[in-house]
PDB file of N, CA and C in Angstrom:
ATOM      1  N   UNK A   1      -7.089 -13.585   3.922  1.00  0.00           N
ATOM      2  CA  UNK A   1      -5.890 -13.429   3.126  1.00  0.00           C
ATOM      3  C   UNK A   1      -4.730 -14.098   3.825  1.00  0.00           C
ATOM      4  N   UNK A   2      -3.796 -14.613   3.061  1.00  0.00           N
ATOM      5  CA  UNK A   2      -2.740 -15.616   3.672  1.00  0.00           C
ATOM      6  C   UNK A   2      -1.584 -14.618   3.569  1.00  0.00           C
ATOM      7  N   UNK A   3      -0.167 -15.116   4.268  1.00  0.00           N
ATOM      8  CA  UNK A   3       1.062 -13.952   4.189  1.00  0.00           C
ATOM      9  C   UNK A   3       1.387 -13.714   2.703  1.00  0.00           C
ATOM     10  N   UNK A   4       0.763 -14.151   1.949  1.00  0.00           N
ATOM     11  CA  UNK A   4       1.555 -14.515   0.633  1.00  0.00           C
ATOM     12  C   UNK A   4       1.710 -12.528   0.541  1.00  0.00           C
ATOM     13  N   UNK A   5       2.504 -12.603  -0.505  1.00  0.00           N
ATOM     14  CA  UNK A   5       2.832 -11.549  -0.963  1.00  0.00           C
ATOM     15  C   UNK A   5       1.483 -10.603  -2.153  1.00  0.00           C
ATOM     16  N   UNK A   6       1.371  -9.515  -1.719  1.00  0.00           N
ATOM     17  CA  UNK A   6       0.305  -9.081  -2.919  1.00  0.00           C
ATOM     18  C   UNK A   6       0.711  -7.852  -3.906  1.00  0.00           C
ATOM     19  N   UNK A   7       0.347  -7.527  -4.646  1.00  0.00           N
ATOM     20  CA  UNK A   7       0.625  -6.234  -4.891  1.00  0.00           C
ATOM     21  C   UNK A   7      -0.596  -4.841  -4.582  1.00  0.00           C
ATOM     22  N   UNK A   8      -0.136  -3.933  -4.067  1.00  0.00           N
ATOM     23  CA  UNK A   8      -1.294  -3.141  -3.277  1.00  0.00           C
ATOM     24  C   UNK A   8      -2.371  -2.302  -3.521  1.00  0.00           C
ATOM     25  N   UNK A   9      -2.783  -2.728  -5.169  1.00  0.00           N
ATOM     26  CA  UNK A   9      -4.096  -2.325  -5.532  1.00  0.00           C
ATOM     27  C   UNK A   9      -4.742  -3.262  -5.306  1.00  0.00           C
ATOM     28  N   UNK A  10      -4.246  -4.983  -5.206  1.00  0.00           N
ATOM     29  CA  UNK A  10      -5.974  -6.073  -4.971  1.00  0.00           C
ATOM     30  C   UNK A  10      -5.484  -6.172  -3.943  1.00  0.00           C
ATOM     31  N   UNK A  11      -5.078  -5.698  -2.288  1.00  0.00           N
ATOM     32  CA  UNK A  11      -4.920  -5.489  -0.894  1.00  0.00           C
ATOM     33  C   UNK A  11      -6.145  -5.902  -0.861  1.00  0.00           C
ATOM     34  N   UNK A  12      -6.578  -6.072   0.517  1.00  0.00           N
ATOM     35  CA  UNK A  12      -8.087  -6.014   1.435  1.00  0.00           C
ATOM     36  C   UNK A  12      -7.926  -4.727   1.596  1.00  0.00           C
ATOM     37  N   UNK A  13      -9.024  -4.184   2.058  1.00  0.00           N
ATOM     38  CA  UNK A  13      -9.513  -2.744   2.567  1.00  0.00           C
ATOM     39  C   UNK A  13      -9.711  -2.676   3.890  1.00  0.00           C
ATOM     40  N   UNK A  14      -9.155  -2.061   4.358  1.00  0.00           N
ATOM     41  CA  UNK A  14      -9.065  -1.758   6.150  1.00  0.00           C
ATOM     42  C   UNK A  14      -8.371  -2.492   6.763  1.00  0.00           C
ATOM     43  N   UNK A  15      -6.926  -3.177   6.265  1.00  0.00           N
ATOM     44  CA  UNK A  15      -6.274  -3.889   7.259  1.00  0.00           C
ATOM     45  C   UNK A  15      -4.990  -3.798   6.886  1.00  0.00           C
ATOM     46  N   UNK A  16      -4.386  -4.040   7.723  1.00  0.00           N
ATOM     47  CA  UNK A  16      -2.895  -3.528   8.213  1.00  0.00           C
ATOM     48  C   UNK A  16      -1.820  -4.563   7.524  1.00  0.00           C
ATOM     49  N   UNK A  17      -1.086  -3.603   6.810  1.00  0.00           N
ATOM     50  CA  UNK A  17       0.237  -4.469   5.899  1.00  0.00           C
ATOM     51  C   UNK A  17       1.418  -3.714   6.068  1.00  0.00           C
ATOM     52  N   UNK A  18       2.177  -4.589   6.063  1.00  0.00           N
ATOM     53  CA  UNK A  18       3.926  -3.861   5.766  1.00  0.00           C
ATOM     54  C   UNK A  18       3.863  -3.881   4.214  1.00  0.00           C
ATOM     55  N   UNK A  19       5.037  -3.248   3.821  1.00  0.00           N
ATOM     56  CA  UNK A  19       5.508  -2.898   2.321  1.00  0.00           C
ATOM     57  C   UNK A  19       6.536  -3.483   2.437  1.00  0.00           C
ATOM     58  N   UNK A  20       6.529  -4.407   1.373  1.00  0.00           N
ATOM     59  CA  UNK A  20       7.602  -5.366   1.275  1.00  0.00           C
ATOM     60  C   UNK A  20       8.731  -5.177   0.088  1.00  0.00           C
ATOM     61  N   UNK A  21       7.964  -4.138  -0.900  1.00  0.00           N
ATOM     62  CA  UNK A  21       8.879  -3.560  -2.027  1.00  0.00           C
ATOM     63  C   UNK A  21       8.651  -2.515  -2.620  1.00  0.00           C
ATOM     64  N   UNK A  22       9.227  -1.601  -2.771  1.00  0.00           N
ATOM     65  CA  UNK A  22       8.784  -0.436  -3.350  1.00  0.00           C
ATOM     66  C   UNK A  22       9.795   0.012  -5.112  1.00  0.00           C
ATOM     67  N   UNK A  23       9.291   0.543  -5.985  1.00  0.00           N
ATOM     68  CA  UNK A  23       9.492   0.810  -6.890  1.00  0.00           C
ATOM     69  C   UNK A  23      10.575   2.322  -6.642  1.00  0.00           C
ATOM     70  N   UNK A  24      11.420   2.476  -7.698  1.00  0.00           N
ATOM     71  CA  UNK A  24      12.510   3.378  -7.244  1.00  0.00           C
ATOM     72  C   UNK A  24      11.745   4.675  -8.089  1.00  0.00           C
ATOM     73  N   UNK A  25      10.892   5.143  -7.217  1.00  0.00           N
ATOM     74  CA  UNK A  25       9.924   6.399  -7.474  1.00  0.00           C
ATOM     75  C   UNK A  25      10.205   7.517  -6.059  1.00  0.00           C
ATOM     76  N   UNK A  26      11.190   8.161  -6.578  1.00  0.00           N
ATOM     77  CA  UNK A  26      11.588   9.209  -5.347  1.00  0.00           C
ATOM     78  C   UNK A  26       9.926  10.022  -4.642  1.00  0.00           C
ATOM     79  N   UNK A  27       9.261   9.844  -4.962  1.00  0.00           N
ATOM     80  CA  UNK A  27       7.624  10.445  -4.844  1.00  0.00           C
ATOM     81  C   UNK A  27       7.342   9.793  -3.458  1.00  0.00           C
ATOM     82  N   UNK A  28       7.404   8.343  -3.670  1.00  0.00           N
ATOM     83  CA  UNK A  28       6.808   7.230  -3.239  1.00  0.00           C
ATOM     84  C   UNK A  28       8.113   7.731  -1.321  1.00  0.00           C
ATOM     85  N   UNK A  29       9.450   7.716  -1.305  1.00  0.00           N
ATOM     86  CA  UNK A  29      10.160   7.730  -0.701  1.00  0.00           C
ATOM     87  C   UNK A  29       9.625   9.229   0.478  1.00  0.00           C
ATOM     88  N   UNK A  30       9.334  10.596  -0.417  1.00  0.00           N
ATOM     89  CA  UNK A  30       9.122  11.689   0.378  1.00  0.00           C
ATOM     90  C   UNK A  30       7.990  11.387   0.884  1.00  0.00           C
ATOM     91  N   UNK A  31       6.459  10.617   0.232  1.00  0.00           N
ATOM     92  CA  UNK A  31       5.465  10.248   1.174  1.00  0.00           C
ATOM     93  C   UNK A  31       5.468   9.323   1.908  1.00  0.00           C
ATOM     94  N   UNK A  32       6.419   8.756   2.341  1.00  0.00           N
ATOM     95  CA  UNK A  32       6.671   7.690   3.725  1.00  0.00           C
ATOM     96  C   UNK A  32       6.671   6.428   3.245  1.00  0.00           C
ATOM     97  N   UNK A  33       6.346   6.201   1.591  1.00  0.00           N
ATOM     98  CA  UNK A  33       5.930   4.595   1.556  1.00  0.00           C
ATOM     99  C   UNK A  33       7.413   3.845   1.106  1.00  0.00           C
ATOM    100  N   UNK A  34       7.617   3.141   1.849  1.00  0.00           N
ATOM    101  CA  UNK A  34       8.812   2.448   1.483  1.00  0.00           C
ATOM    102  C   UNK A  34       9.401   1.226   2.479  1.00  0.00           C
ATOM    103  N   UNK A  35      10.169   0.456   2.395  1.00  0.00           N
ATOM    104  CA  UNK A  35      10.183  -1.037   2.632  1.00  0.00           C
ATOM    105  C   UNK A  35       9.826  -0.897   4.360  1.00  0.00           C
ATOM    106  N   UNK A  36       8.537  -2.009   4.953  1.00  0.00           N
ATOM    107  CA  UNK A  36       8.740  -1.602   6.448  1.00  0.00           C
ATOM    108  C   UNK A  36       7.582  -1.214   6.682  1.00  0.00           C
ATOM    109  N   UNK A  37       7.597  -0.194   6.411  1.00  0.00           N
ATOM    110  CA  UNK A  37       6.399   0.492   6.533  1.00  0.00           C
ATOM    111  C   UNK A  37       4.336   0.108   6.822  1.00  0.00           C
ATOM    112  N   UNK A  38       4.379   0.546   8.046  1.00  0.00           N
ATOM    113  CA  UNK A  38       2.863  -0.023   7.969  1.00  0.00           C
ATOM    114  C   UNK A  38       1.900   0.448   7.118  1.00  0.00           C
ATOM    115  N   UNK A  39       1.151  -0.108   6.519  1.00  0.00           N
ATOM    116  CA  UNK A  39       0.109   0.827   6.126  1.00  0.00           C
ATOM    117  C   UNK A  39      -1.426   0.179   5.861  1.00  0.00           C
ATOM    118  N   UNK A  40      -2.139   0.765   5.320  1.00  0.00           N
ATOM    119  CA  UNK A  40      -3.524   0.179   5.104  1.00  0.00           C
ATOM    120  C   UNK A  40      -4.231   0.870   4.106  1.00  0.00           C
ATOM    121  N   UNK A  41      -5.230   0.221   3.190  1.00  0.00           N
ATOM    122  CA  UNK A  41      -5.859   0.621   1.928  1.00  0.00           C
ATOM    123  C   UNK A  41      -7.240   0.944   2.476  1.00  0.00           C
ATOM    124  N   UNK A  42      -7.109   2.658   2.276  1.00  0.00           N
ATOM    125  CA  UNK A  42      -8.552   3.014   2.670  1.00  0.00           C
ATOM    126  C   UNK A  42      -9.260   2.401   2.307  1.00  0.00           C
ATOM    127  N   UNK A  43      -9.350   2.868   0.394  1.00  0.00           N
ATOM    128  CA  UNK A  43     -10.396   3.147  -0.424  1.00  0.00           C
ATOM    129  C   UNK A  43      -9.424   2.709  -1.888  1.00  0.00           C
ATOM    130  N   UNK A  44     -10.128   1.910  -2.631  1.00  0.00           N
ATOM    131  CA  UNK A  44      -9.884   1.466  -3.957  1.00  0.00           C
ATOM    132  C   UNK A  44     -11.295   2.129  -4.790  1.00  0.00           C
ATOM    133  N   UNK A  45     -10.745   2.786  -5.562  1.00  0.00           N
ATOM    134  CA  UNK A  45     -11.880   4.383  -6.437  1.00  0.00           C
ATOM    135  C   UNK A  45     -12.038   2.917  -7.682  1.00  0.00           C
ATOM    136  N   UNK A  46     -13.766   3.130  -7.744  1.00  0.00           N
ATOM    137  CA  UNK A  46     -13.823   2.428  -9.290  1.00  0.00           C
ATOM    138  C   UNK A  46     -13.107   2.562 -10.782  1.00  0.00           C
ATOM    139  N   UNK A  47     -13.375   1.527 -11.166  1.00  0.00           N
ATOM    140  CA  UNK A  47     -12.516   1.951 -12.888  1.00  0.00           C
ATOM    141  C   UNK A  47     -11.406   2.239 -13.045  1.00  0.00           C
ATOM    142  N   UNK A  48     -10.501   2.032 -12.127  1.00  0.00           N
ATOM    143  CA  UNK A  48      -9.343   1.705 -12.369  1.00  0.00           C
ATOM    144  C   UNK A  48      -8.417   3.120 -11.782  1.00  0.00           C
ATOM    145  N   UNK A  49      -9.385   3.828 -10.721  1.00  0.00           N
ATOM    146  CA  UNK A  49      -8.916   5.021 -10.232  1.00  0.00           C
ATOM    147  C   UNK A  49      -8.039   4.804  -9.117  1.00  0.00           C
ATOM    148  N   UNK A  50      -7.468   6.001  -8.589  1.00  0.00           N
ATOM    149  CA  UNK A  50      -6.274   5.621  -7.321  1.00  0.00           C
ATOM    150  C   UNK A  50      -6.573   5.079  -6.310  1.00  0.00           C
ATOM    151  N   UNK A  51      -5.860   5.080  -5.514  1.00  0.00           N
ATOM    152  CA  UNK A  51      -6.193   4.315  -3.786  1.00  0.00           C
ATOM    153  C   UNK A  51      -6.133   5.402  -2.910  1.00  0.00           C
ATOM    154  N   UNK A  52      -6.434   4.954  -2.007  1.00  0.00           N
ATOM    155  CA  UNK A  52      -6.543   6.371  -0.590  1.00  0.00           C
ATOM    156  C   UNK A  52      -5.915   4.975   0.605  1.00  0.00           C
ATOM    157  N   UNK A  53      -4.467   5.386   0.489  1.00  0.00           N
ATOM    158  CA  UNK A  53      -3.478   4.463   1.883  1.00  0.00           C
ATOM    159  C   UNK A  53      -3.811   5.377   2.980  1.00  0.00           C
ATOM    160  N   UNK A  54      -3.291   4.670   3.876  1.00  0.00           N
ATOM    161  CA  UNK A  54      -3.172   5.690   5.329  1.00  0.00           C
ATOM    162  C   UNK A  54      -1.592   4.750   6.007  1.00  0.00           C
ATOM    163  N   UNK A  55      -0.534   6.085   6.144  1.00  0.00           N
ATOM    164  CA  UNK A  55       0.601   5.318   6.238  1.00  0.00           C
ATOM    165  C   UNK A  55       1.008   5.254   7.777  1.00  0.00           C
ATOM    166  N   UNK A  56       1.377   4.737   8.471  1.00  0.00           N
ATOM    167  CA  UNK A  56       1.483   4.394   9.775  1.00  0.00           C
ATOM    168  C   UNK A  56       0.436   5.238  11.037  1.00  0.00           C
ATOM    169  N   UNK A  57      -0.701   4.642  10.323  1.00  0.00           N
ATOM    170  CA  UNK A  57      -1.785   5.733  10.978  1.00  0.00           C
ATOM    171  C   UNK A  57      -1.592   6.530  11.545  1.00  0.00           C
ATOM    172  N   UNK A  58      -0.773   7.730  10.531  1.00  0.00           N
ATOM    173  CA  UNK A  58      -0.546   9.193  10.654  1.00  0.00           C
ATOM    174  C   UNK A  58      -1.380   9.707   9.834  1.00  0.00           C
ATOM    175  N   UNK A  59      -1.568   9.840   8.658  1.00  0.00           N
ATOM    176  CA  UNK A  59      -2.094  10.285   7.496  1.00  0.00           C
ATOM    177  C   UNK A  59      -2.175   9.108   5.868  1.00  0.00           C
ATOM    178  N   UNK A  60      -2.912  10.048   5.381  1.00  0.00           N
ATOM    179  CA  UNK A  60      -3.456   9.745   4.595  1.00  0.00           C
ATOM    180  C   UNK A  60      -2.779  10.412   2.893  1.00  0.00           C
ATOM    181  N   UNK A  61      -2.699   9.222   1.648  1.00  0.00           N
ATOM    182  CA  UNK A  61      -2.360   9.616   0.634  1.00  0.00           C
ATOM    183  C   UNK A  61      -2.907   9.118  -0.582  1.00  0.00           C
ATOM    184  N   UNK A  62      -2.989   9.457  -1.670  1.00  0.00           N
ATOM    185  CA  UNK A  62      -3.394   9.010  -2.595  1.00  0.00           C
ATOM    186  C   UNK A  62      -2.614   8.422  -4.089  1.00  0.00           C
ATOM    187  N   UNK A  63      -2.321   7.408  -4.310  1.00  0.00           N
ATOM    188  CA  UNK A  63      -1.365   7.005  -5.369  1.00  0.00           C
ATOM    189  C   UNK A  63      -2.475   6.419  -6.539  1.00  0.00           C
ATOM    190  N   UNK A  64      -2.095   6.590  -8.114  1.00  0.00           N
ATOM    191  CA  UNK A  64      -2.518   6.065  -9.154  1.00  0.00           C
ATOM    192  C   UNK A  64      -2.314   4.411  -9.094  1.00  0.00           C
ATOM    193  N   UNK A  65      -3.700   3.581  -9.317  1.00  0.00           N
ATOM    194  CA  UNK A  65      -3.280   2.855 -10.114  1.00  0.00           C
ATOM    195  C   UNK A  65      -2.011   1.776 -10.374  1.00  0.00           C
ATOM    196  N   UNK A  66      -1.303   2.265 -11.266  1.00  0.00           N
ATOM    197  CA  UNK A  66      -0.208   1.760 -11.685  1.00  0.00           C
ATOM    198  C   UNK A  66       1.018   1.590 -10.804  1.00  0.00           C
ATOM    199  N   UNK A  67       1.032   3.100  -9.937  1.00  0.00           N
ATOM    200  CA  UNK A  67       1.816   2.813  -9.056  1.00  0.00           C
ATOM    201  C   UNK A  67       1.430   1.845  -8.255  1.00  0.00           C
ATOM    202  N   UNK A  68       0.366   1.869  -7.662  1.00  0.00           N
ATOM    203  CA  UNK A  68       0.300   0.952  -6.555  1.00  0.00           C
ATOM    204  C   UNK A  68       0.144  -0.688  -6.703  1.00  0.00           C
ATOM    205  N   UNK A  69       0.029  -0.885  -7.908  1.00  0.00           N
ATOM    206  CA  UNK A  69       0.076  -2.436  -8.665  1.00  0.00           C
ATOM    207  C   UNK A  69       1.826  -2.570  -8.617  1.00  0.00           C
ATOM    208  N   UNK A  70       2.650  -1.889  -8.359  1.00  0.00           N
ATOM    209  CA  UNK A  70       4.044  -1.553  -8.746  1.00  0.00           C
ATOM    210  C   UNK A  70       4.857  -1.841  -6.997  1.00  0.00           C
ATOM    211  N   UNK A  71       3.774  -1.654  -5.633  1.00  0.00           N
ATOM    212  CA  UNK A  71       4.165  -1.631  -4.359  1.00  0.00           C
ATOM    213  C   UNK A  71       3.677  -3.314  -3.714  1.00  0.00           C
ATOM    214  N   UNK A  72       4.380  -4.148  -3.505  1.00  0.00           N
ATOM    215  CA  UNK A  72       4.361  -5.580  -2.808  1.00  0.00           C
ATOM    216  C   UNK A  72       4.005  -5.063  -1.351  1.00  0.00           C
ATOM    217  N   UNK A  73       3.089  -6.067  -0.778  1.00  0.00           N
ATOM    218  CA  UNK A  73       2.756  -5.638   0.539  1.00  0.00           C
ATOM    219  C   UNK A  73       2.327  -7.248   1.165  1.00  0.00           C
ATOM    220  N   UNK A  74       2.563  -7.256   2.689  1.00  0.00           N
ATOM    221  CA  UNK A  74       2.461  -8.851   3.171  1.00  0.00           C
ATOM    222  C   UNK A  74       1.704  -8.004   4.215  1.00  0.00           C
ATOM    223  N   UNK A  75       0.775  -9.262   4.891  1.00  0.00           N
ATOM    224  CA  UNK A  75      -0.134  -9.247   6.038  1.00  0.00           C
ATOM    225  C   UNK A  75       0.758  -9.033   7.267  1.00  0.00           C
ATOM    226  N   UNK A  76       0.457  -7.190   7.900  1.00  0.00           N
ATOM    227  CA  UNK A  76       1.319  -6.811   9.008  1.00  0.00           C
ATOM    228  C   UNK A  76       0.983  -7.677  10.310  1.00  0.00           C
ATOM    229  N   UNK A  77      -0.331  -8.616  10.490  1.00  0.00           N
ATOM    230  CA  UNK A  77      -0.740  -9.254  11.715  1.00  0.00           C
ATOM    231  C   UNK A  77       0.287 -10.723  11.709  1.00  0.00           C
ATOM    232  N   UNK A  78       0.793 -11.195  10.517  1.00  0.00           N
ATOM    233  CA  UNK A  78       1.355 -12.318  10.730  1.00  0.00           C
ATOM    234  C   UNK A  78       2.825 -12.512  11.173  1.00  0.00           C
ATOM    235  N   UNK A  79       3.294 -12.626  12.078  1.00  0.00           N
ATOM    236  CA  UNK A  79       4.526 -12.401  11.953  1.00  0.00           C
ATOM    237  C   UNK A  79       5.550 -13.536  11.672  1.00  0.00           C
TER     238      UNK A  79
END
């Protein structure tokens, strides 16, 4: 994957990204995800089900879908 910008349901799985934009979803703000932020895509659930992030390898969360097509994320190894 190149720095380009993605949105963070077609992410790679198991590797480390910043969040480059976040949607103005106060949800998104109390679970840690927001501009900066490291994170990584556990698990992408078939059929169009949620993701399982893990946010600055502290823990672990689960967002729909839609939201997460809604969160921009760039390759955290490139600087």
């Amino acid at each position: 994957m190149s720095s380009s910008i993605v949105n963070l349901y077609k992410a790679q799985k198991n590797k480390m990204f910043t969040v480059s934009s976040v949607p103005d979803i106060g949800l998104l703000e109390n679970l840690g995800v927001r501009e900066g932020t490291r994170i990584s895509l556990q698990n992408r659930y078939a059929l169009g089900g949620p993701v399982v992030l893990r946010i600055e390898n502290a823990y672990s969360v689960a967002l729909g879908k839609d939201v997460a097509g809604l969160i921009t994320v760039t390759d955290a190894s490139v600087a």
